[in-house]
PDB file of N, CA and C in Angstrom:
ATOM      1  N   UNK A   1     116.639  65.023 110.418  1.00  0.00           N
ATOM      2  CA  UNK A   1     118.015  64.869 110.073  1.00  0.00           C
ATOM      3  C   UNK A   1     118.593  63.749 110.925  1.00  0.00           C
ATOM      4  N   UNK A   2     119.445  62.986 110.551  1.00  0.00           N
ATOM      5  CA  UNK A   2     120.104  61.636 111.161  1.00  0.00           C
ATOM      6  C   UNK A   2     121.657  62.348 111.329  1.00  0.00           C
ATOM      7  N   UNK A   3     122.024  62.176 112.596  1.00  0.00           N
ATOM      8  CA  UNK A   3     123.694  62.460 112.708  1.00  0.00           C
ATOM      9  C   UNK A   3     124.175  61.481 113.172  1.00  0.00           C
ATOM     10  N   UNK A   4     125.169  60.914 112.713  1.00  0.00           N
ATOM     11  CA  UNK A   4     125.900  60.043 112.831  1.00  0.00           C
ATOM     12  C   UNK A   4     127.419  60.092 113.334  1.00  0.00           C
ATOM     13  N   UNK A   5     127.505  59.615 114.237  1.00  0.00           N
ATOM     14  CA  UNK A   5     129.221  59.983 114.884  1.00  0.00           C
ATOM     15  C   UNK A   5     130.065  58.518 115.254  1.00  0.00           C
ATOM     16  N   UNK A   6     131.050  58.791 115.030  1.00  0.00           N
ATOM     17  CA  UNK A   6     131.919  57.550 115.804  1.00  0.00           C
ATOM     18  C   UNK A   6     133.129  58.588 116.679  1.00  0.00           C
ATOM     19  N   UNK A   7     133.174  57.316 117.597  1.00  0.00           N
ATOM     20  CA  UNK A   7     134.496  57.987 118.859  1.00  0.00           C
ATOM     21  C   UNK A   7     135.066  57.126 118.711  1.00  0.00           C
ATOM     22  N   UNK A   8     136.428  57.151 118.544  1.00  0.00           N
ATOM     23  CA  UNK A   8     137.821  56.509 118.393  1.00  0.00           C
ATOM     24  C   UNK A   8     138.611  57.040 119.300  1.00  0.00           C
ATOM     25  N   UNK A   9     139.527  56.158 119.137  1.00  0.00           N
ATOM     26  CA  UNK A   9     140.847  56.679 120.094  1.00  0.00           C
ATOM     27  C   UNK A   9     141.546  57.271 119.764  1.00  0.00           C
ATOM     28  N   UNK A  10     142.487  58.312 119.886  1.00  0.00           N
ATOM     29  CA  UNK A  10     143.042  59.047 118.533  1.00  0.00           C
ATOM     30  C   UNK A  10     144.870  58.096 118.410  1.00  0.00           C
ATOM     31  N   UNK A  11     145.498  57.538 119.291  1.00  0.00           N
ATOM     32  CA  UNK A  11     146.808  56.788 119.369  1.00  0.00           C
ATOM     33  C   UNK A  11     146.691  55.881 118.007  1.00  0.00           C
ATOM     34  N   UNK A  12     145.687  54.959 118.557  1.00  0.00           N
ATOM     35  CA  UNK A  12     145.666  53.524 117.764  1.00  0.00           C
ATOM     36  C   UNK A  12     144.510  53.696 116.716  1.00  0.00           C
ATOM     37  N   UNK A  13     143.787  54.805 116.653  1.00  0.00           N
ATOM     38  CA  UNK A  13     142.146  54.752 116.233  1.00  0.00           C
ATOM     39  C   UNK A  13     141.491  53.390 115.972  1.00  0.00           C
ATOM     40  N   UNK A  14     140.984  53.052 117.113  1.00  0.00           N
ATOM     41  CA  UNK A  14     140.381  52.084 117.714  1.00  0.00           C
ATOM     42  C   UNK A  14     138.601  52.622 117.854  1.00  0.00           C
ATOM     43  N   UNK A  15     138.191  52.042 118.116  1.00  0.00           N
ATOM     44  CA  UNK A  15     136.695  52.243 118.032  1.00  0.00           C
ATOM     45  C   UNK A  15     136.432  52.305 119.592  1.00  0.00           C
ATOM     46  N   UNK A  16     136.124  53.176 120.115  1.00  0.00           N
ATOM     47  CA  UNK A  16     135.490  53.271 121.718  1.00  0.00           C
ATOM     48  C   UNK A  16     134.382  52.728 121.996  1.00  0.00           C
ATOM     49  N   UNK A  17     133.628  52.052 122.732  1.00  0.00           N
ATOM     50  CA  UNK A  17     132.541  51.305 123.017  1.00  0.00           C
ATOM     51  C   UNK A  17     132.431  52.014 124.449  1.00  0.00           C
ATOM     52  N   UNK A  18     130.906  52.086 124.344  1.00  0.00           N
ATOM     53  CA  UNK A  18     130.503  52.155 125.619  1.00  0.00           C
ATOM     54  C   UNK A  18     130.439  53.634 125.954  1.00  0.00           C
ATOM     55  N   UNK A  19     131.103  54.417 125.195  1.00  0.00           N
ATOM     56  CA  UNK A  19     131.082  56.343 124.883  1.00  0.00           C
ATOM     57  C   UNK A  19     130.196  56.789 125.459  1.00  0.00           C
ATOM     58  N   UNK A  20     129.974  57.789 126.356  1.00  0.00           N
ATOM     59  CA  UNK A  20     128.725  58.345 126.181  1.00  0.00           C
ATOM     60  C   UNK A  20     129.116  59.658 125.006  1.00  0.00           C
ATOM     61  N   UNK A  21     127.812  60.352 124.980  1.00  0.00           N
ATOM     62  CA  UNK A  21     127.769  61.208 123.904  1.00  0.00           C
ATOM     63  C   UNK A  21     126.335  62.136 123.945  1.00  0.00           C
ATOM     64  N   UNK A  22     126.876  63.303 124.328  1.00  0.00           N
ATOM     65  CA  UNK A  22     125.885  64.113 124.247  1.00  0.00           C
ATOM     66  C   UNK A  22     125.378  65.341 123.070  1.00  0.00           C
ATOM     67  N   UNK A  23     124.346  65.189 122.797  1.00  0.00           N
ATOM     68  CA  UNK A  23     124.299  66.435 121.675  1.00  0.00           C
ATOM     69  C   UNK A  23     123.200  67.368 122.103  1.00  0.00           C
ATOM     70  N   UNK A  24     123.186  68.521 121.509  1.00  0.00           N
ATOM     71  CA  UNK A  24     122.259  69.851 121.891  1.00  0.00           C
ATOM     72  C   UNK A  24     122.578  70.829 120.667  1.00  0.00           C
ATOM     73  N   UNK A  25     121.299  71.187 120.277  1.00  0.00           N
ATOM     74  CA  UNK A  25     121.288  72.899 119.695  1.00  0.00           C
ATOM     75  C   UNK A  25     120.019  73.735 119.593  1.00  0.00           C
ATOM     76  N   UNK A  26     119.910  74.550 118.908  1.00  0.00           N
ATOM     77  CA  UNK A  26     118.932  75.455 119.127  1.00  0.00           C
ATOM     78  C   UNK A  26     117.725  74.728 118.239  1.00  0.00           C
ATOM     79  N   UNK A  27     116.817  75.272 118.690  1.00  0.00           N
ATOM     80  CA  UNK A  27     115.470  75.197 117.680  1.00  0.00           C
ATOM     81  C   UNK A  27     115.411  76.141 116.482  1.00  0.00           C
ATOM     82  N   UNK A  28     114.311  76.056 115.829  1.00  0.00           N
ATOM     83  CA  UNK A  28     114.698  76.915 113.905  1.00  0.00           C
ATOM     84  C   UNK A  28     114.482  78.249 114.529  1.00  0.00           C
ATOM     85  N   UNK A  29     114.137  79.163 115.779  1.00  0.00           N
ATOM     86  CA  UNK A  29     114.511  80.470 116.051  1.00  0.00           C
ATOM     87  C   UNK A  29     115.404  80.370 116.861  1.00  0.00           C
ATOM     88  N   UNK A  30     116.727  79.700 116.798  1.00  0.00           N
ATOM     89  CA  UNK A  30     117.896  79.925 117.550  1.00  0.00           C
ATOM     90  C   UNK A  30     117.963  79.903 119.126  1.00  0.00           C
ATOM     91  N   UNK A  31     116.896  79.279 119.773  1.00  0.00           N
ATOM     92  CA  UNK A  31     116.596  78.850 121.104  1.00  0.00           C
ATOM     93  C   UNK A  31     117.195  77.572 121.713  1.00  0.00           C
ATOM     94  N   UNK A  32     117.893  77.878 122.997  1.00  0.00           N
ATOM     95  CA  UNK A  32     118.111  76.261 123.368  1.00  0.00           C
ATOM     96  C   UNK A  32     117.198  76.063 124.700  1.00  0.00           C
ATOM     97  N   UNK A  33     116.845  75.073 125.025  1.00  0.00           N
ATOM     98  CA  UNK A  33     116.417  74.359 125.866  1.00  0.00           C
ATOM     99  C   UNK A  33     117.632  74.537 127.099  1.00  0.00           C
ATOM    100  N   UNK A  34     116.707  75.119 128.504  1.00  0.00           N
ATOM    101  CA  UNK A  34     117.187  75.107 129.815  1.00  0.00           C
ATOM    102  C   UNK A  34     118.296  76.529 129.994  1.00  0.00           C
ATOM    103  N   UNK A  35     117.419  77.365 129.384  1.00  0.00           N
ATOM    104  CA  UNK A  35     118.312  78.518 129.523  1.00  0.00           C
ATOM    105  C   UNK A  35     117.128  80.093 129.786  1.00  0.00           C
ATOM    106  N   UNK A  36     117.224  80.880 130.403  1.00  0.00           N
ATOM    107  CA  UNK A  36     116.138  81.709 130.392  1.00  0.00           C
ATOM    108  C   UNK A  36     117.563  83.394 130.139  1.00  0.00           C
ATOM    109  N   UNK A  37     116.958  84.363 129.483  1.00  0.00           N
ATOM    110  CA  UNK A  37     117.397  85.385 128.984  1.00  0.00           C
ATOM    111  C   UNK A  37     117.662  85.073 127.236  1.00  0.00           C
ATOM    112  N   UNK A  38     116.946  84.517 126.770  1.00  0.00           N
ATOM    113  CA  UNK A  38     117.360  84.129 124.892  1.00  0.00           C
ATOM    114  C   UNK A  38     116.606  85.540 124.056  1.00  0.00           C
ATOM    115  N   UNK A  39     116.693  85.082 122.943  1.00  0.00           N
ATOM    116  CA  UNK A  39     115.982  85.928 122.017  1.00  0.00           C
ATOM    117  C   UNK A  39     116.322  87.575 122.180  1.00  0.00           C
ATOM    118  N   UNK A  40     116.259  88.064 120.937  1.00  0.00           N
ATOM    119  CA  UNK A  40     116.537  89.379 120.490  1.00  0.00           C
ATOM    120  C   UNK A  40     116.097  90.437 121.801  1.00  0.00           C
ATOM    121  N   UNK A  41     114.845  90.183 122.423  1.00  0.00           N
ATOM    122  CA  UNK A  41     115.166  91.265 123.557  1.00  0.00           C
ATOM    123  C   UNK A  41     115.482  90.283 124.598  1.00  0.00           C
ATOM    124  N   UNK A  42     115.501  89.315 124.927  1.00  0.00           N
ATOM    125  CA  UNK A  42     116.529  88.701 126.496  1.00  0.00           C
ATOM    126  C   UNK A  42     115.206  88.360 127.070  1.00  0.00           C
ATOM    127  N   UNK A  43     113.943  87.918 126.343  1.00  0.00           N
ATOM    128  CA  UNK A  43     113.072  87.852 127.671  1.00  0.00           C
ATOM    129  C   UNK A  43     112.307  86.306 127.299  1.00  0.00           C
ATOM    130  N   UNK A  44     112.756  85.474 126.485  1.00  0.00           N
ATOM    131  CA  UNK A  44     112.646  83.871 126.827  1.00  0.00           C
ATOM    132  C   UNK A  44     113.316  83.449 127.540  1.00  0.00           C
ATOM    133  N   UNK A  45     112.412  82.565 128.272  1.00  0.00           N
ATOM    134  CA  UNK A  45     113.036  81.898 128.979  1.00  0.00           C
ATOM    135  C   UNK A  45     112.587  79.924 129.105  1.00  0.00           C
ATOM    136  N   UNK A  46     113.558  79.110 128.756  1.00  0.00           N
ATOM    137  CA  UNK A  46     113.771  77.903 128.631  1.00  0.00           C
ATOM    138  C   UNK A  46     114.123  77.219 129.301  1.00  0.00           C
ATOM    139  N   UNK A  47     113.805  77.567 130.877  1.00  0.00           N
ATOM    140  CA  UNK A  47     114.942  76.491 131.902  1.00  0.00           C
ATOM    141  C   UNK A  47     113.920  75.873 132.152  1.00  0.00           C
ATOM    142  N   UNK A  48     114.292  74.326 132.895  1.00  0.00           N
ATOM    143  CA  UNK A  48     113.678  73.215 132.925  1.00  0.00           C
ATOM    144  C   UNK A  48     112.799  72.446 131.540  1.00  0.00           C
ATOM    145  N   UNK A  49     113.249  73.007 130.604  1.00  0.00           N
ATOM    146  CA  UNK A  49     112.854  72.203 129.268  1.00  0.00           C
ATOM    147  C   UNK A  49     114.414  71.467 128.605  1.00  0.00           C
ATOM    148  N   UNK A  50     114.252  70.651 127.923  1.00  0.00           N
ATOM    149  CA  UNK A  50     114.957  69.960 127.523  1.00  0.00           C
ATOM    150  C   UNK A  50     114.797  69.333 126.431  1.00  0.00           C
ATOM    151  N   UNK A  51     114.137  70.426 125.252  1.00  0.00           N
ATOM    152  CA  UNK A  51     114.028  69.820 124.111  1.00  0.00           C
ATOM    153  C   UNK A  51     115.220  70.138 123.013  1.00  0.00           C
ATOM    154  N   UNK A  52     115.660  69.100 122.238  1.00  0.00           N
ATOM    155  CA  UNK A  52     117.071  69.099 121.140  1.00  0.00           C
ATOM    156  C   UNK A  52     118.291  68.616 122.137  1.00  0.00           C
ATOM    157  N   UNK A  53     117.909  68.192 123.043  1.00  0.00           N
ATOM    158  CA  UNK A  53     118.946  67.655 123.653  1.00  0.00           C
ATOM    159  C   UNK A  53     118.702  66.009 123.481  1.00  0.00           C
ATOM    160  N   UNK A  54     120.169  65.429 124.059  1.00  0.00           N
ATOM    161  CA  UNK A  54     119.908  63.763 123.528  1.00  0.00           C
ATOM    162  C   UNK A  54     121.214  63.069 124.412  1.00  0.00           C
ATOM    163  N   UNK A  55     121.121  62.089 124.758  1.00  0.00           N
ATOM    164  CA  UNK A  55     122.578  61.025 124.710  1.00  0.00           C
ATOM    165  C   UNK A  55     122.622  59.971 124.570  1.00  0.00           C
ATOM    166  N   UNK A  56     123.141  59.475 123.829  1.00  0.00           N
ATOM    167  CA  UNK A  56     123.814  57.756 123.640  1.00  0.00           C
ATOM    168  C   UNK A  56     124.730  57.539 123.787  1.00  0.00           C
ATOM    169  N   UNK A  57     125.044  55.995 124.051  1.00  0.00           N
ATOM    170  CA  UNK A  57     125.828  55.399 124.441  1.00  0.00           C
ATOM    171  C   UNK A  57     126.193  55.033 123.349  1.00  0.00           C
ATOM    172  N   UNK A  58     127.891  54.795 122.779  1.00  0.00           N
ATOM    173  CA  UNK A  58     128.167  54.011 121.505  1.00  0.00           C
ATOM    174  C   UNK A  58     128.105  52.916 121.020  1.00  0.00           C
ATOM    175  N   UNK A  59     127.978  52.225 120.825  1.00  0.00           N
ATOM    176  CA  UNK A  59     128.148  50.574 120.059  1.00  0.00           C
ATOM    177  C   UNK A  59     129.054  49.864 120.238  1.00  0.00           C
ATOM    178  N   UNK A  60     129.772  48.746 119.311  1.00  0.00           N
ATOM    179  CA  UNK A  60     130.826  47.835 119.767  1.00  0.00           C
ATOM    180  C   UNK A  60     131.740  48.639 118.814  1.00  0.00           C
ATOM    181  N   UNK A  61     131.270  49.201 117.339  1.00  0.00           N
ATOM    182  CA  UNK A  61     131.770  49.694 116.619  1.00  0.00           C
ATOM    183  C   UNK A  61     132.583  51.559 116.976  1.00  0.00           C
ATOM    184  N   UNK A  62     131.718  51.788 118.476  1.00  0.00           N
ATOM    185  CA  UNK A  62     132.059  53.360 118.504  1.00  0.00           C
ATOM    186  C   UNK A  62     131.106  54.380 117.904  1.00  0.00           C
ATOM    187  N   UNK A  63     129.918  53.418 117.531  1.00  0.00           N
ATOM    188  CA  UNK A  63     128.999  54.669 116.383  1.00  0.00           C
ATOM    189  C   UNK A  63     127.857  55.168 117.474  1.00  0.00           C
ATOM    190  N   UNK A  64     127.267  56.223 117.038  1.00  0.00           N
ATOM    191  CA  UNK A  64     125.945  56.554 117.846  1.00  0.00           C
ATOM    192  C   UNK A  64     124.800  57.543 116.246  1.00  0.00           C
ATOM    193  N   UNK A  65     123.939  57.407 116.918  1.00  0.00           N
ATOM    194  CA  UNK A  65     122.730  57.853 115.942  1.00  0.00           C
ATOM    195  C   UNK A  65     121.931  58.403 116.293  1.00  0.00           C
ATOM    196  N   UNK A  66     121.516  60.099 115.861  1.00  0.00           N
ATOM    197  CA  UNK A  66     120.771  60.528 116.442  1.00  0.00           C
ATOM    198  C   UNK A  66     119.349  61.160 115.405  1.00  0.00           C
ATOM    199  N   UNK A  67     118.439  61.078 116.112  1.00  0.00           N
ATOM    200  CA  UNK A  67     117.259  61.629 114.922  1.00  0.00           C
ATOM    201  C   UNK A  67     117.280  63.252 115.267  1.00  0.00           C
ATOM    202  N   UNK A  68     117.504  64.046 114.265  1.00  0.00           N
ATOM    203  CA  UNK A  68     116.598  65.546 115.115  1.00  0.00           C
ATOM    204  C   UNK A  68     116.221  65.936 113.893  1.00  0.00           C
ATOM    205  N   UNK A  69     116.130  67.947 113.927  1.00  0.00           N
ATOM    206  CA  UNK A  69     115.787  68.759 113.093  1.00  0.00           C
ATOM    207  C   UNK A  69     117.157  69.400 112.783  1.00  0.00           C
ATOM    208  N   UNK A  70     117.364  69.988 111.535  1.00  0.00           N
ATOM    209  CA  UNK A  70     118.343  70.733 110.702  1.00  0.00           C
ATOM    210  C   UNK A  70     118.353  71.959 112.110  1.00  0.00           C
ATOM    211  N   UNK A  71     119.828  72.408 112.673  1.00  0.00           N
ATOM    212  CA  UNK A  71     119.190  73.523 113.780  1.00  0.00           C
ATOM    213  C   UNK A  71     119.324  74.678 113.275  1.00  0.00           C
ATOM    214  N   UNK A  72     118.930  75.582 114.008  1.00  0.00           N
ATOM    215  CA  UNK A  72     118.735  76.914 114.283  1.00  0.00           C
ATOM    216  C   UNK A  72     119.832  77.635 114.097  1.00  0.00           C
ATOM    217  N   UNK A  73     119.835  78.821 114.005  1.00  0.00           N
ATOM    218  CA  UNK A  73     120.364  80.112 114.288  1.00  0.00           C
ATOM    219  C   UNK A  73     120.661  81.249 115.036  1.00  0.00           C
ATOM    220  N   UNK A  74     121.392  81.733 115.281  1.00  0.00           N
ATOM    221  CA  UNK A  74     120.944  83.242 116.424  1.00  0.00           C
ATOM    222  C   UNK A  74     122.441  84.169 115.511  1.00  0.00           C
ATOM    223  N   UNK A  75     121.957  85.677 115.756  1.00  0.00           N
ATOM    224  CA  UNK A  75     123.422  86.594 115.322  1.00  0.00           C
ATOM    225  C   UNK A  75     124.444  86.009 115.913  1.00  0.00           C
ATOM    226  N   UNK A  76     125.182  86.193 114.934  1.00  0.00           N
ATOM    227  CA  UNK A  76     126.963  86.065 115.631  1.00  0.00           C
ATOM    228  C   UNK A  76     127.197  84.813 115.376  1.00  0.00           C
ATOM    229  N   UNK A  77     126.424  83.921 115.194  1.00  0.00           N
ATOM    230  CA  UNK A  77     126.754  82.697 115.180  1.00  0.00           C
ATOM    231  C   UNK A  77     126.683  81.424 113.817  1.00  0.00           C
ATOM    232  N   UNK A  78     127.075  80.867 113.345  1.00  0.00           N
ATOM    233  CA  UNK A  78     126.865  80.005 112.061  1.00  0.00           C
ATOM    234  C   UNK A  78     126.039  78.726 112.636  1.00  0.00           C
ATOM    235  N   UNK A  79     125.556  78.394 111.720  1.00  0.00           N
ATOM    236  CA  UNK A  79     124.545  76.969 112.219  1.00  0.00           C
ATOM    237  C   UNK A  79     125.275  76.020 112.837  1.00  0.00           C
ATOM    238  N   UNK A  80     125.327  75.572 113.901  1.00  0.00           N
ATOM    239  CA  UNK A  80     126.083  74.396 114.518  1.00  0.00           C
ATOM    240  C   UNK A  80     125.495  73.567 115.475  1.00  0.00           C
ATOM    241  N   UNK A  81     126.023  72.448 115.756  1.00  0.00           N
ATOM    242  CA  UNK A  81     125.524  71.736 116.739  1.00  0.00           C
ATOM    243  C   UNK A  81     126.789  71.121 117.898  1.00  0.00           C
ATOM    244  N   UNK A  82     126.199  70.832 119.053  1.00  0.00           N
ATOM    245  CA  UNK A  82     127.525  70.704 120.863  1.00  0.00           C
ATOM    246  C   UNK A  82     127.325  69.773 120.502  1.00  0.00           C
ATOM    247  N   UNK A  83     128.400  69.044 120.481  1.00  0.00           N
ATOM    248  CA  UNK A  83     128.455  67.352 121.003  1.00  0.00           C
ATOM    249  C   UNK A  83     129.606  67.271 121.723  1.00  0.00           C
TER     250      UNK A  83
END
């Protein structure tokens, strides 16, 4: 999956350069990277990994581009992704 974002300014909406931008979410069983107590009984554990995580810097335009996978799931929660 390709995500695509721009950061603007919200006053003038201007294009921000130079942004950083971070993204993260779970893997297709609802796991994130750098966390230990996950999963249905609490006993994964993910710290010091750092996979589905990412950051770029924006463009002249404000854009950034990221490659991943469609994410994951866990109860309680709808499919989403942190940026």
């Amino acid at each position: 999956m390709r995500l695509r974002l721009r950061v603007i300014e919200a006053g003038p909406c201007t294009p921000v350069a130079g942004a950083r931008v971070d993204v993260w979410h779970s893997d297709a069983r609802g796991l994130y990277s750098g966390y230990p107590g996950q999963g249905d009984d609490r006993a994964v554990d993910t710290s010091g990994q750092t996979f589905l995580r990412g950051t770029q810097m924006t463009d002249e335009g404000g854009w950034v581009s990221f490659e991943t996978i469609y994410p994951g799931w866990y109860a309680g929660r709808a499919t989403h992704i942190h940026f």
